[in-house]
PDB file of N, CA and C in Angstrom:
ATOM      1  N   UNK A   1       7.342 -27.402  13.780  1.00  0.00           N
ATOM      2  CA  UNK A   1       7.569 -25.978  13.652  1.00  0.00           C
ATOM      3  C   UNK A   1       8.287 -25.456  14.899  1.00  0.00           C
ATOM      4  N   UNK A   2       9.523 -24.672  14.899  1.00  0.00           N
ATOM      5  CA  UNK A   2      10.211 -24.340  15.922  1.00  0.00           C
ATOM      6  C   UNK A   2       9.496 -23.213  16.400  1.00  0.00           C
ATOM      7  N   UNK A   3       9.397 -23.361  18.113  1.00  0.00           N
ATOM      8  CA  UNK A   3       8.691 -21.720  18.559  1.00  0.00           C
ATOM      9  C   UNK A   3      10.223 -20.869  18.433  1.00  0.00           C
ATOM     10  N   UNK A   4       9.165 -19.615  19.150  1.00  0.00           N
ATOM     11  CA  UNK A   4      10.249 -18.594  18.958  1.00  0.00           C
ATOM     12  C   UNK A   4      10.118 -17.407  17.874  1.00  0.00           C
ATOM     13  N   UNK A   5      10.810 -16.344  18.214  1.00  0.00           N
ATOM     14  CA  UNK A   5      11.173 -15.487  17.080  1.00  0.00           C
ATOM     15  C   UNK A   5      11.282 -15.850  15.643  1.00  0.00           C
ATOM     16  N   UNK A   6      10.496 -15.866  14.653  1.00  0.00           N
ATOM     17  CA  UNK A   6      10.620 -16.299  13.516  1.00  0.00           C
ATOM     18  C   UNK A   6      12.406 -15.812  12.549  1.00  0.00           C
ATOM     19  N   UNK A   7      12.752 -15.071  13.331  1.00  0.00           N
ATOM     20  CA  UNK A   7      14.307 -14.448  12.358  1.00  0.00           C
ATOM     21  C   UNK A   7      15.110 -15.226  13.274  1.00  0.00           C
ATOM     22  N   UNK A   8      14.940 -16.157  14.307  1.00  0.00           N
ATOM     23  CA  UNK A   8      16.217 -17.093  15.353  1.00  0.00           C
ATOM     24  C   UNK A   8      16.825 -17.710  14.185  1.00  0.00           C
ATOM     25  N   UNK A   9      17.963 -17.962  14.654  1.00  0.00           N
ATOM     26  CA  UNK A   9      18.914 -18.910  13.789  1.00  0.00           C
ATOM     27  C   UNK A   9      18.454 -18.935  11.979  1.00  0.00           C
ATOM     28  N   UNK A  10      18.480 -17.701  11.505  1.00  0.00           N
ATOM     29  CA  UNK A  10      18.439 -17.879  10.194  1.00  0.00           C
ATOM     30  C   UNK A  10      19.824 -17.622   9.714  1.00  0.00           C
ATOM     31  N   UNK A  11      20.871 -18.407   9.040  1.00  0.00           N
ATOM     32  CA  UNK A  11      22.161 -18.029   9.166  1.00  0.00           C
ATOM     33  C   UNK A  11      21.811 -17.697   7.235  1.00  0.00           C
ATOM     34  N   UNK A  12      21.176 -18.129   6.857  1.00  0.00           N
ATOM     35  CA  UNK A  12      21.413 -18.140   5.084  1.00  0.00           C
ATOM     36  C   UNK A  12      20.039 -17.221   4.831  1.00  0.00           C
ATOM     37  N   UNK A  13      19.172 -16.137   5.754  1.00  0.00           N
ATOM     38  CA  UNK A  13      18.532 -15.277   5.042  1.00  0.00           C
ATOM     39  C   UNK A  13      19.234 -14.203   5.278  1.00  0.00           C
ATOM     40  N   UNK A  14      19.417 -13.233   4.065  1.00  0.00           N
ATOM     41  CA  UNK A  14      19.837 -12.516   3.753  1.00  0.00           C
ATOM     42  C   UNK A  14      19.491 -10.909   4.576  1.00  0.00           C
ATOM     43  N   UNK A  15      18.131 -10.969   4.942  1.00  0.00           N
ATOM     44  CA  UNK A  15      17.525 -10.005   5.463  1.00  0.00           C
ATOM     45  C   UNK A  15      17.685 -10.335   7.350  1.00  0.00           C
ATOM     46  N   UNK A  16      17.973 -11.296   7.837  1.00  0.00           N
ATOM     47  CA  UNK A  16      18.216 -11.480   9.331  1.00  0.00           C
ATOM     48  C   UNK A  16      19.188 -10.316   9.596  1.00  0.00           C
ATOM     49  N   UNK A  17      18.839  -9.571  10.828  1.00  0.00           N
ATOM     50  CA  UNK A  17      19.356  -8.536  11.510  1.00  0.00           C
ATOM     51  C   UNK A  17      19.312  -7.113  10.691  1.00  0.00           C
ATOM     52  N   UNK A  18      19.037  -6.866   9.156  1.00  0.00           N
ATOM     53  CA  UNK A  18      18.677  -5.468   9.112  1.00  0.00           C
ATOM     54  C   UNK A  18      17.661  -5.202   9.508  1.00  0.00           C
ATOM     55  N   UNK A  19      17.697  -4.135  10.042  1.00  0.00           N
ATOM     56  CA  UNK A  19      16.507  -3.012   9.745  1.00  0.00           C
ATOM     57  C   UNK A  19      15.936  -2.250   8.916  1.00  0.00           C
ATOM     58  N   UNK A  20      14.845  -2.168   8.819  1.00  0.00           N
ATOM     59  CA  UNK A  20      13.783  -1.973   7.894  1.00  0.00           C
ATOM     60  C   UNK A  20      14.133  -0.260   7.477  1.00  0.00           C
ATOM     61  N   UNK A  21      14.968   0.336   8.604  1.00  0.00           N
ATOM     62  CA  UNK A  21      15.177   1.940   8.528  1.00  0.00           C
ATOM     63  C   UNK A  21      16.654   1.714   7.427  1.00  0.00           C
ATOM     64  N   UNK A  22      17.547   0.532   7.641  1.00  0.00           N
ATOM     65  CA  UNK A  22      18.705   0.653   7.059  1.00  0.00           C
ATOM     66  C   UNK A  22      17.930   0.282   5.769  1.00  0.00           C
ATOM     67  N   UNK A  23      17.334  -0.600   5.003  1.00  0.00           N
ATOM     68  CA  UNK A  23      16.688  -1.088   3.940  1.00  0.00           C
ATOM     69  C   UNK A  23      16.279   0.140   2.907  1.00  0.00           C
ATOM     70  N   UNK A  24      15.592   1.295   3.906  1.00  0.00           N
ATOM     71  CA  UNK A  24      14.985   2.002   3.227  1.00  0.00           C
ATOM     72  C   UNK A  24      16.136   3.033   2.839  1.00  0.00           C
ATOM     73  N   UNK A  25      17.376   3.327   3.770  1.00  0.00           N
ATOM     74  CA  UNK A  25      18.425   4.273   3.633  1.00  0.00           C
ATOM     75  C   UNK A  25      19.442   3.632   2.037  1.00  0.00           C
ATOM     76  N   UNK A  26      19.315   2.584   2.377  1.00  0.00           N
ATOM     77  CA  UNK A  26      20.269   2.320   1.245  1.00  0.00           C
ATOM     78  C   UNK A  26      19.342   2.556  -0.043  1.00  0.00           C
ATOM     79  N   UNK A  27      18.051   1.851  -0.366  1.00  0.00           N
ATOM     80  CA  UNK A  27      16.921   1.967  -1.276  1.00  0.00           C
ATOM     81  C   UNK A  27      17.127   3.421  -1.651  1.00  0.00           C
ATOM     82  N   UNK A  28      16.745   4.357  -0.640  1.00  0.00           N
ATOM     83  CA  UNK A  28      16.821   5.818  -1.186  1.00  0.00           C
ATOM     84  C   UNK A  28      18.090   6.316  -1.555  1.00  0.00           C
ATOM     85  N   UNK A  29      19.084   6.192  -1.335  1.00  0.00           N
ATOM     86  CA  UNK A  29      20.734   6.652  -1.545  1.00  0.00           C
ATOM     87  C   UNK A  29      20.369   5.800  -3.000  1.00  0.00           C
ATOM     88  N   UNK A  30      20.694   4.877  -3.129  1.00  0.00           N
ATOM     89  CA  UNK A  30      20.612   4.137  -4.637  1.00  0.00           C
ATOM     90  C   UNK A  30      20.044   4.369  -5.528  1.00  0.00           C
ATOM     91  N   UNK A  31      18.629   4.534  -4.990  1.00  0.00           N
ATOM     92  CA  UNK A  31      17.743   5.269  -6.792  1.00  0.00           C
ATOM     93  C   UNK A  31      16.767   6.033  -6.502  1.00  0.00           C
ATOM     94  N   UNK A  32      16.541   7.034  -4.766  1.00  0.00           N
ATOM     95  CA  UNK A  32      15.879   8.083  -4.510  1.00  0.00           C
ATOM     96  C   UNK A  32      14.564   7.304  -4.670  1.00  0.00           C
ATOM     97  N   UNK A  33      13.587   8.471  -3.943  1.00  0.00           N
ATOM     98  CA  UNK A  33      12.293   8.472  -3.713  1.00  0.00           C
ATOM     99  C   UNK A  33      11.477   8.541  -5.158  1.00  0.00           C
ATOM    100  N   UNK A  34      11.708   9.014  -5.994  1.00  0.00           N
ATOM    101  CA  UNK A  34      11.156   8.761  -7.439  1.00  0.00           C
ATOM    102  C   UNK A  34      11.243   7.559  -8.051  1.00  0.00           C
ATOM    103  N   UNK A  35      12.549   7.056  -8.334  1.00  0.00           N
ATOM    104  CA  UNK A  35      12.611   5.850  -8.718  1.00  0.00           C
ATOM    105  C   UNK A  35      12.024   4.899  -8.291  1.00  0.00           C
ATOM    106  N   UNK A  36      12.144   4.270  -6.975  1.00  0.00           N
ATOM    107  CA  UNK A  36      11.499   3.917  -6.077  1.00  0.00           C
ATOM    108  C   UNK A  36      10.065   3.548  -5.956  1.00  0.00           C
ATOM    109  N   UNK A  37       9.130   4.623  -6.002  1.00  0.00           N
ATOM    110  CA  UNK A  37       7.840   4.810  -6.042  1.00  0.00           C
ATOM    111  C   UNK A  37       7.587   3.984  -7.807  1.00  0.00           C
ATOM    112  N   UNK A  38       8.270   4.789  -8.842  1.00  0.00           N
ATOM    113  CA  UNK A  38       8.379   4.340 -10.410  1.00  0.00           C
ATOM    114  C   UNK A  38       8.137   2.863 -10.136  1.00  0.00           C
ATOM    115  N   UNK A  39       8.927   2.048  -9.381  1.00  0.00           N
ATOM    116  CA  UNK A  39       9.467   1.138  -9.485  1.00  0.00           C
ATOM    117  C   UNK A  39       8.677  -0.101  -8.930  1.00  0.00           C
ATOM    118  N   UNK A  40       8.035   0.109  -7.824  1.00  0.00           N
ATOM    119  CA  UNK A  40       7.092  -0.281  -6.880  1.00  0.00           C
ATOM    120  C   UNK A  40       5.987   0.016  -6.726  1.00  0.00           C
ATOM    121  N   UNK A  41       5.547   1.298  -7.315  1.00  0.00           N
ATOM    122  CA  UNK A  41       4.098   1.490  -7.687  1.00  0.00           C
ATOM    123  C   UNK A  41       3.802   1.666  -6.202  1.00  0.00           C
ATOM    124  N   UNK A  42       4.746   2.106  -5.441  1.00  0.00           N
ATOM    125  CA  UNK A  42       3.629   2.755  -3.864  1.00  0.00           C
ATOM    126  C   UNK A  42       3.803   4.272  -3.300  1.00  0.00           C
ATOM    127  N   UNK A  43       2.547   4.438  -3.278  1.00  0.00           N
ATOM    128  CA  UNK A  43       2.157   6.060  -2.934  1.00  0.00           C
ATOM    129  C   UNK A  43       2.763   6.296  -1.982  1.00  0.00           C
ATOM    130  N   UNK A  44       3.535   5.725  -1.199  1.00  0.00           N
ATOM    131  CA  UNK A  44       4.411   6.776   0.238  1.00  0.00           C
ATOM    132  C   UNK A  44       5.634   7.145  -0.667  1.00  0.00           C
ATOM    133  N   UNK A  45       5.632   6.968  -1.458  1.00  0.00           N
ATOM    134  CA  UNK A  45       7.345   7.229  -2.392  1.00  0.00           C
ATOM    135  C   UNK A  45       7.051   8.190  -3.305  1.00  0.00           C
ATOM    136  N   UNK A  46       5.988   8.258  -3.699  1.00  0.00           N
ATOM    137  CA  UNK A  46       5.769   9.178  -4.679  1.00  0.00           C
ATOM    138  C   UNK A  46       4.722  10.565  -4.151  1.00  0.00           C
ATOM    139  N   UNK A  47       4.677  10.621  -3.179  1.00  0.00           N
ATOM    140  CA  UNK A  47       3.656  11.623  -2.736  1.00  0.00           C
ATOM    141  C   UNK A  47       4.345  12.394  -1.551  1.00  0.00           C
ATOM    142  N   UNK A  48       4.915  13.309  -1.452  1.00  0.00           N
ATOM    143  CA  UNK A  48       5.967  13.872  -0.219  1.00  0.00           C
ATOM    144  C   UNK A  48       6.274  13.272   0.411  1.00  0.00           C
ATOM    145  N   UNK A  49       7.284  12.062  -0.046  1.00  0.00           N
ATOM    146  CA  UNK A  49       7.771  11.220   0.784  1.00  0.00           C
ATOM    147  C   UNK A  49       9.057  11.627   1.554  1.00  0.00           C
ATOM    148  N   UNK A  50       8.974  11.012   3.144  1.00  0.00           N
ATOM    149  CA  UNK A  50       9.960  10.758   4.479  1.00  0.00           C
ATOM    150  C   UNK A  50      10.374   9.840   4.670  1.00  0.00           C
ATOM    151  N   UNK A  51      11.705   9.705   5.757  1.00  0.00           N
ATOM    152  CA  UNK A  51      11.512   8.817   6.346  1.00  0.00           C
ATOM    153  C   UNK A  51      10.483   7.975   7.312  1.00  0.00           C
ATOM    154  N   UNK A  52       9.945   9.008   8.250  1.00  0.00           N
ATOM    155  CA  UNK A  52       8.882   8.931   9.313  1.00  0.00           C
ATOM    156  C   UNK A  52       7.674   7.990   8.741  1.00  0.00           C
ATOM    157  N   UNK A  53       7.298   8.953   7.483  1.00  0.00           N
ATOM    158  CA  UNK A  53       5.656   8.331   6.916  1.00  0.00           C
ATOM    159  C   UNK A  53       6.038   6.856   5.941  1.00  0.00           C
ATOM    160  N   UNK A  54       6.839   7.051   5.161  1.00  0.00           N
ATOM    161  CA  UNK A  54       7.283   5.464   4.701  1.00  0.00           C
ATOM    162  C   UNK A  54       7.610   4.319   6.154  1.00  0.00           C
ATOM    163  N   UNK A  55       8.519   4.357   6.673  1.00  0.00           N
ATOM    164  CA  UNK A  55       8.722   3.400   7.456  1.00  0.00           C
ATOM    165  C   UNK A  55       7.208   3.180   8.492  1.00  0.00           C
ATOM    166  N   UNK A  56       6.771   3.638   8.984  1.00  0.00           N
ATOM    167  CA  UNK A  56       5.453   4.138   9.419  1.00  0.00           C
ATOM    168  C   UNK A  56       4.460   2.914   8.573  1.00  0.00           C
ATOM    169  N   UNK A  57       4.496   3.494   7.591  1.00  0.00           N
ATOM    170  CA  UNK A  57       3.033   2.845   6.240  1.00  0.00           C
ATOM    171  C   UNK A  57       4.225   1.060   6.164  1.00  0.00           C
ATOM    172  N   UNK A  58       5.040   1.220   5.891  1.00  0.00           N
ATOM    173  CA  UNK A  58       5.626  -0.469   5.638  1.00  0.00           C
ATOM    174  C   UNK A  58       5.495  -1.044   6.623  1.00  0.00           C
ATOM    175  N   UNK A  59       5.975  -0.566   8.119  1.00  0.00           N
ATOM    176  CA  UNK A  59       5.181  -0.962   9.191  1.00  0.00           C
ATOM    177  C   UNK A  59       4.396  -2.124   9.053  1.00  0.00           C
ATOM    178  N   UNK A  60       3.399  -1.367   8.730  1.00  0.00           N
ATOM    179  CA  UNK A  60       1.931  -1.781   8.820  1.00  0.00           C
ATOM    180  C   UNK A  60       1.114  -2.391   7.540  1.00  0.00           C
ATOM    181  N   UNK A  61       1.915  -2.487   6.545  1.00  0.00           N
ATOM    182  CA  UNK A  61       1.493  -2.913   4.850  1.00  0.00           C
ATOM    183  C   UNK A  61       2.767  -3.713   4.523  1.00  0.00           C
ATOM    184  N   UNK A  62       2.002  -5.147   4.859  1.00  0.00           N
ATOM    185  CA  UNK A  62       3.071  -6.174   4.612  1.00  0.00           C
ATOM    186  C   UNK A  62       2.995  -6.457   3.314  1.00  0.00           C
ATOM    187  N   UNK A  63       2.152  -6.581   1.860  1.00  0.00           N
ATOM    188  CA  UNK A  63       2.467  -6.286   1.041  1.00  0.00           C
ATOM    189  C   UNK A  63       3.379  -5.782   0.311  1.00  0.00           C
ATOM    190  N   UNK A  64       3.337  -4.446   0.678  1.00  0.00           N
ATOM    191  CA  UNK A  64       4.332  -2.945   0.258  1.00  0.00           C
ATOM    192  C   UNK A  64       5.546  -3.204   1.029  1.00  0.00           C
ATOM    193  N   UNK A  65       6.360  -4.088   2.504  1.00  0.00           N
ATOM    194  CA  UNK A  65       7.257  -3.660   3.008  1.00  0.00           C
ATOM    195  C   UNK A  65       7.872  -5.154   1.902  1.00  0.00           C
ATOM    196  N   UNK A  66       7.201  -6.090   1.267  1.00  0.00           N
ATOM    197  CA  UNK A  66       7.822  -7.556   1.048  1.00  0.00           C
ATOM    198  C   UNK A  66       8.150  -6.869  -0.443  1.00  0.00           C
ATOM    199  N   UNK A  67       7.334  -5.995  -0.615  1.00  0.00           N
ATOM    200  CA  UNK A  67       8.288  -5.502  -2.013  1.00  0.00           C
ATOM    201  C   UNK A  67       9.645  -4.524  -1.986  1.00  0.00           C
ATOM    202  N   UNK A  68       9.153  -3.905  -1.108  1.00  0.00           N
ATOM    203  CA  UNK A  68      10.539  -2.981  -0.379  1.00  0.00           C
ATOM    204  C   UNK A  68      12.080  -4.372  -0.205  1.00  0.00           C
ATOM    205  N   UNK A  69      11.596  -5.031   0.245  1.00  0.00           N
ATOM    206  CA  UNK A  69      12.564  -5.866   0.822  1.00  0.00           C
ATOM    207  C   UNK A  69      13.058  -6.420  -0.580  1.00  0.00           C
ATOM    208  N   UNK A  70      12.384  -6.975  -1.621  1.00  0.00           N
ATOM    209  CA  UNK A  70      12.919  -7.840  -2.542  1.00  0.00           C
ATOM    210  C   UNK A  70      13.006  -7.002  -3.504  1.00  0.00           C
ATOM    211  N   UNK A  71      13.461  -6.121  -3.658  1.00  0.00           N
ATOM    212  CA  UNK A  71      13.908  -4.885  -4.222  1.00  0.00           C
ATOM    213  C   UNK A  71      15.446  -4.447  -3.645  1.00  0.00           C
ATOM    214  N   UNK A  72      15.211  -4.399  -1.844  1.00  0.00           N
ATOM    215  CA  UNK A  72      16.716  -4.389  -1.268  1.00  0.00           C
ATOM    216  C   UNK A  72      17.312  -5.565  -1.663  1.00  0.00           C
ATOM    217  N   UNK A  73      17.005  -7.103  -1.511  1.00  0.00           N
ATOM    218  CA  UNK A  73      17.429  -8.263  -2.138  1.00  0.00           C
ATOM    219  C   UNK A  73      18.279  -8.348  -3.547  1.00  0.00           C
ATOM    220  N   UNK A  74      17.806  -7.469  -4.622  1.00  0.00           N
ATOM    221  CA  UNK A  74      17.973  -7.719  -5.574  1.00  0.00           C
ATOM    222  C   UNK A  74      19.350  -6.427  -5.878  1.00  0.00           C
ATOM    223  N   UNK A  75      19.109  -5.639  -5.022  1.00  0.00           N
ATOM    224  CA  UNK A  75      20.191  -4.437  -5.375  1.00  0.00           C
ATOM    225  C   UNK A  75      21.606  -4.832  -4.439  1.00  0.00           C
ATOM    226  N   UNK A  76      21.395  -5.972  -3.876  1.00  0.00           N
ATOM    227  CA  UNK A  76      22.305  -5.768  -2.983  1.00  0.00           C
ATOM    228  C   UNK A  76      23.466  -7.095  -3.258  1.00  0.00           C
ATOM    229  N   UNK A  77      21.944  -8.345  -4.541  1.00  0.00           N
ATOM    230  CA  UNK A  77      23.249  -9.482  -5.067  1.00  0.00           C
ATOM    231  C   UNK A  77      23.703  -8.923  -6.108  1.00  0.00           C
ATOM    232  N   UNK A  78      25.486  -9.877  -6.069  1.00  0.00           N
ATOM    233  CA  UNK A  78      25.977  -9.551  -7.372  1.00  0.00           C
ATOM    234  C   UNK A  78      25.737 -10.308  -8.708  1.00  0.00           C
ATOM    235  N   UNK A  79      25.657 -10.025  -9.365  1.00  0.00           N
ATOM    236  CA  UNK A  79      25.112 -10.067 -10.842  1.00  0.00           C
ATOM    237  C   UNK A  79      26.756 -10.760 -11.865  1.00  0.00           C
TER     238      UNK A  79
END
């Protein structure tokens, strides 16, 4: 197992070097805070949702941010 930063030298994941703030900007521009929540079934999206309190709660709910992510994954290959 290599030490180190777990995102070093990932040249073929897709998610190396965004940020979790850009993830959520594109997510919301694309299908808004309703859809979103619809979509994923999580209460920071559907309940007066921000930027501040979402990024905040994914933070900290690795669950909820691995669905966030494979959601950005999926909107972002081409088909």
């Amino acid at each position: 197992m290599e030490k180190g930063n777990k995102t070093e030298n990932q040249p073929n994941n897709p998610l190396h070097g965004v940020k979790l703030v850009e993830i959520l900007e594109h997510l919301e521009d694309k299908f808004g805070w309703e859809e979103m929540g619809e979509r994923l079934n999580i209460n920071c999206f559907l309940n007066n949702p921000t930027f501040k309190s979402s990024l905040k709660f994914l933070r900290t709910t690795p669950w909820a941010r691995d669905k966030v992510e494979r959601m950005y994954l999926k909107s972002i290959i081409k088909r």
